[in-house]
PDB file of N, CA and C in Angstrom:
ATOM      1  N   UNK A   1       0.843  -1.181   0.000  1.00  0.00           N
ATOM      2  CA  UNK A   1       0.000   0.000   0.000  1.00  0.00           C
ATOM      3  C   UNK A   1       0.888   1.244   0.000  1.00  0.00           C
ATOM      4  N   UNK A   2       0.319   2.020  -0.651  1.00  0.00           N
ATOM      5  CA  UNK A   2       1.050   3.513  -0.792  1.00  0.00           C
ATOM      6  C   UNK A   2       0.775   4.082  -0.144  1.00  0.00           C
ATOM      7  N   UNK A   3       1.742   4.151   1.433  1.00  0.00           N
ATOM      8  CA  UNK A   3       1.499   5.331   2.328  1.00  0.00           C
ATOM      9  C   UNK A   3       1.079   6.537   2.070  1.00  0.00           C
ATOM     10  N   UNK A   4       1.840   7.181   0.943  1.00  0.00           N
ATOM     11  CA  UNK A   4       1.230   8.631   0.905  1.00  0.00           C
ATOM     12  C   UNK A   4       0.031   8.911   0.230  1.00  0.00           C
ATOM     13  N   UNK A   5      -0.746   8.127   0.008  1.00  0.00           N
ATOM     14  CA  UNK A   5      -2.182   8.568  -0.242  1.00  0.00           C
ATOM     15  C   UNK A   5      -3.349   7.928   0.335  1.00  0.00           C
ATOM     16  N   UNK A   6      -3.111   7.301   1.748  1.00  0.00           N
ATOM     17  CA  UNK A   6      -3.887   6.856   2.856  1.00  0.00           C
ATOM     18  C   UNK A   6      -4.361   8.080   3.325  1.00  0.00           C
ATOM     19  N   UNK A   7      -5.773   7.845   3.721  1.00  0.00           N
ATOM     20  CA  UNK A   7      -6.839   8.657   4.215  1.00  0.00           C
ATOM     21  C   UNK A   7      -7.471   8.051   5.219  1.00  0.00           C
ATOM     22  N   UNK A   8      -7.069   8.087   6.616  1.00  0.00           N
ATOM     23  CA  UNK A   8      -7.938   7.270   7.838  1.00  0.00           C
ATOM     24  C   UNK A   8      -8.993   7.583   7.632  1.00  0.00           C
ATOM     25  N   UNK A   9      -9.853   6.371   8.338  1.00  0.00           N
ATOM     26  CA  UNK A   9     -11.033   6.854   8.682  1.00  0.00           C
ATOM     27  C   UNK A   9     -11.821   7.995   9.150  1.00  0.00           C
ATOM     28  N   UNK A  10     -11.125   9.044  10.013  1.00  0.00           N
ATOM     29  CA  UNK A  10     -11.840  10.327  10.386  1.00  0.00           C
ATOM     30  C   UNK A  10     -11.725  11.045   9.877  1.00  0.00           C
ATOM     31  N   UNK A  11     -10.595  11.235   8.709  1.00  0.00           N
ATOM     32  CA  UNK A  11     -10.487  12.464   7.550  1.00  0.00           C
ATOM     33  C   UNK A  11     -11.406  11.638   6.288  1.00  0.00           C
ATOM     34  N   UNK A  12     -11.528  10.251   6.181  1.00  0.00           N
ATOM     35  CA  UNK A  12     -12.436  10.135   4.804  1.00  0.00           C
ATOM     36  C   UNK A  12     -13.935  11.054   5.557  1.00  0.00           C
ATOM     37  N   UNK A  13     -14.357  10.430   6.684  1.00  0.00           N
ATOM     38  CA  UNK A  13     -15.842  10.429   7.221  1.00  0.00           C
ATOM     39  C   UNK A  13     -16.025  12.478   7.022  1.00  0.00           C
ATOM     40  N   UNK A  14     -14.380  13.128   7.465  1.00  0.00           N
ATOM     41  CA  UNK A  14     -14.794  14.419   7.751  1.00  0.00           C
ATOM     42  C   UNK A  14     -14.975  14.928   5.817  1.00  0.00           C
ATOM     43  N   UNK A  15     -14.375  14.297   5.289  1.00  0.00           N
ATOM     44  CA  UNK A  15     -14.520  14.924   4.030  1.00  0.00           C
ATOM     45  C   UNK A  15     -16.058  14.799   3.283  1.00  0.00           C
ATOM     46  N   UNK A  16     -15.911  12.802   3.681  1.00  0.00           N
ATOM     47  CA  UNK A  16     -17.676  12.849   3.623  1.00  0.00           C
ATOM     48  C   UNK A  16     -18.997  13.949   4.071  1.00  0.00           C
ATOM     49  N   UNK A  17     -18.642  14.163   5.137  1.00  0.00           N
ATOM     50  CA  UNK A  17     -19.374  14.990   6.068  1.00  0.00           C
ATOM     51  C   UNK A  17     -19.972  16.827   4.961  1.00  0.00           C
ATOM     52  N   UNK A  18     -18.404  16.883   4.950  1.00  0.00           N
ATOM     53  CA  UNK A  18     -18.704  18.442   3.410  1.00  0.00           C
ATOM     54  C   UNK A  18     -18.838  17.887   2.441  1.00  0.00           C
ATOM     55  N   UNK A  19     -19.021  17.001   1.781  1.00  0.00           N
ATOM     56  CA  UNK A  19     -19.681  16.199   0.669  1.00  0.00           C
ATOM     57  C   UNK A  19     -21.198  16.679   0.347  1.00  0.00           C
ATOM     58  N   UNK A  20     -21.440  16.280   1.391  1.00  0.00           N
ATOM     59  CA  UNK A  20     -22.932  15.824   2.287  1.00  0.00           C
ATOM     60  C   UNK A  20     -24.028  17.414   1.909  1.00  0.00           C
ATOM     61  N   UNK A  21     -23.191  17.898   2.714  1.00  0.00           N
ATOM     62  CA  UNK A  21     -23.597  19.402   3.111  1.00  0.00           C
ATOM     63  C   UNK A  21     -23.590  20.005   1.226  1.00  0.00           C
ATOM     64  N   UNK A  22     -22.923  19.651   0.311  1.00  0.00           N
ATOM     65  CA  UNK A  22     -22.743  20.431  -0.676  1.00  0.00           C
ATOM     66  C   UNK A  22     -23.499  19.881  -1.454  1.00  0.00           C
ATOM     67  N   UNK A  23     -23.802  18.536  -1.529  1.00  0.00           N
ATOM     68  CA  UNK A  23     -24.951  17.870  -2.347  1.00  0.00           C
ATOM     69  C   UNK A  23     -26.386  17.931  -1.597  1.00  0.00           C
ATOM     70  N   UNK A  24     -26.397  17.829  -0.359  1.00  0.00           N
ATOM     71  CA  UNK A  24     -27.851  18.625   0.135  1.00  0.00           C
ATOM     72  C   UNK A  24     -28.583  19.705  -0.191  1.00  0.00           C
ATOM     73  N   UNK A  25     -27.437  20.621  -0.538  1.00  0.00           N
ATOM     74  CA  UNK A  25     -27.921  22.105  -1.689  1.00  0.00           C
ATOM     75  C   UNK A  25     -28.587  21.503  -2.586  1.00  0.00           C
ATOM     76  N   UNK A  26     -28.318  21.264  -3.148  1.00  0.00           N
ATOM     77  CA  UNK A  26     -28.929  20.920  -4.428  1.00  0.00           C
ATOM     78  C   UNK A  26     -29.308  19.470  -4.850  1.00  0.00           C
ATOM     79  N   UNK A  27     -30.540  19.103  -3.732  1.00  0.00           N
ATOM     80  CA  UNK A  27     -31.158  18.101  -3.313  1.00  0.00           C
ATOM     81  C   UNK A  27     -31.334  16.527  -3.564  1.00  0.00           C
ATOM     82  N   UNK A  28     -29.671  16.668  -3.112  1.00  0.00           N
ATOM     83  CA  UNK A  28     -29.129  15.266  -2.720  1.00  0.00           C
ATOM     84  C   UNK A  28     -28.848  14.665  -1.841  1.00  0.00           C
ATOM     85  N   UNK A  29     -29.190  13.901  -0.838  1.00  0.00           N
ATOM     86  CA  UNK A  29     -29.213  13.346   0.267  1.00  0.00           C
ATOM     87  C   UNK A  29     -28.865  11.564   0.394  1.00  0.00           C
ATOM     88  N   UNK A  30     -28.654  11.413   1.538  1.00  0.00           N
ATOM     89  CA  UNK A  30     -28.381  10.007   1.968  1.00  0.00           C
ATOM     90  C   UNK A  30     -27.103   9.450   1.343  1.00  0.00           C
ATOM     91  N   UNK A  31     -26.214  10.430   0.812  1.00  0.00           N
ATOM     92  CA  UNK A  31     -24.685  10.089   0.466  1.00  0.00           C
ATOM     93  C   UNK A  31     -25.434   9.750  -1.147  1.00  0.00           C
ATOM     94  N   UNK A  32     -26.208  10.185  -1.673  1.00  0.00           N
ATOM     95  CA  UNK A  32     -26.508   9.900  -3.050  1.00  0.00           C
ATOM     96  C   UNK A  32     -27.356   9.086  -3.635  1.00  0.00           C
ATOM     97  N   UNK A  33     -27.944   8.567  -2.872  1.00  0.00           N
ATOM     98  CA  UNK A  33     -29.062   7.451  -2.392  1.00  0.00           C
ATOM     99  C   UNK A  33     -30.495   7.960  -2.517  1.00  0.00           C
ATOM    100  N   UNK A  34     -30.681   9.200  -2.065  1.00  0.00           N
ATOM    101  CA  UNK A  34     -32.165   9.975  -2.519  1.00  0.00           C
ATOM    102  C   UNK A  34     -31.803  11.665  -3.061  1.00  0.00           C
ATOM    103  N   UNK A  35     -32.683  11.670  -4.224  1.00  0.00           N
ATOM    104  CA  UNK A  35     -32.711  12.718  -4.494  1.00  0.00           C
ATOM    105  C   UNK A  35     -34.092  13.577  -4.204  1.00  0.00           C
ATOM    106  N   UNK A  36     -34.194  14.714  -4.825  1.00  0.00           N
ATOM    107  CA  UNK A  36     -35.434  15.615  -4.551  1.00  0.00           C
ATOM    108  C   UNK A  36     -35.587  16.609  -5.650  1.00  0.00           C
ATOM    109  N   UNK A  37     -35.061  16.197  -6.713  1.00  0.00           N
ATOM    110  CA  UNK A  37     -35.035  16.742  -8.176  1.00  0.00           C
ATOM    111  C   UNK A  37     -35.667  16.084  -8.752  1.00  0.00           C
ATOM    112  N   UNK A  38     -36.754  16.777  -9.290  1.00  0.00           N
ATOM    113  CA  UNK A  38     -38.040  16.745  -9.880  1.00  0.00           C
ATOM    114  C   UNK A  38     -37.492  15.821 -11.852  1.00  0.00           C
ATOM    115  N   UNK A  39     -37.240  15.011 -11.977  1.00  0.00           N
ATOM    116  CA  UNK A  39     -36.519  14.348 -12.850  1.00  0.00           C
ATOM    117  C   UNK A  39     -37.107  14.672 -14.275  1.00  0.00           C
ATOM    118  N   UNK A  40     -38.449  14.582 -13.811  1.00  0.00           N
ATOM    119  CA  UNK A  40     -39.164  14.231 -15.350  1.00  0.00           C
ATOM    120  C   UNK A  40     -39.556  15.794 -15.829  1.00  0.00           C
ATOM    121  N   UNK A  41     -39.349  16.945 -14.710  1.00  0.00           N
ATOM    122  CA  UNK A  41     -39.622  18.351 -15.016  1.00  0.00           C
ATOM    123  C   UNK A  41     -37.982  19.107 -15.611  1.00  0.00           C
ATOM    124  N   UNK A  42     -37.620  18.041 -15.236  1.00  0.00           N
ATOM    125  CA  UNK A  42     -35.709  18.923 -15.996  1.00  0.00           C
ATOM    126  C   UNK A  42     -35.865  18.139 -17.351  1.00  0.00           C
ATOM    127  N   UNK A  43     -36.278  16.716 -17.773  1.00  0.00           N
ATOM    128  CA  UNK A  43     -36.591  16.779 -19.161  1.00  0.00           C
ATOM    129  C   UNK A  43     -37.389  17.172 -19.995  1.00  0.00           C
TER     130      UNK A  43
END
């Protein structure tokens, strides 16, 4: 394994975390799992 591009667990989860927050804007939720964009009104 290539030490220098290991990401522990509490820096993946914290990066997850602002992931989260930036796809919730624009109504994405559950890590990508549910949306709230009206699908058939954007085509």
């Amino acid at each position: 394994m290539n030490e220098r591009y290991w990401v522990d667990a509490q820096e993946a989860e914290r990066r997850r975390e602002t992931l989260d927050a930036q796809y919730a804007a624009v109504g994405v939720t559950d890590r990508g799992r549910t949306v709230a964009i009206d699908v058939a009104a954007a085509l």
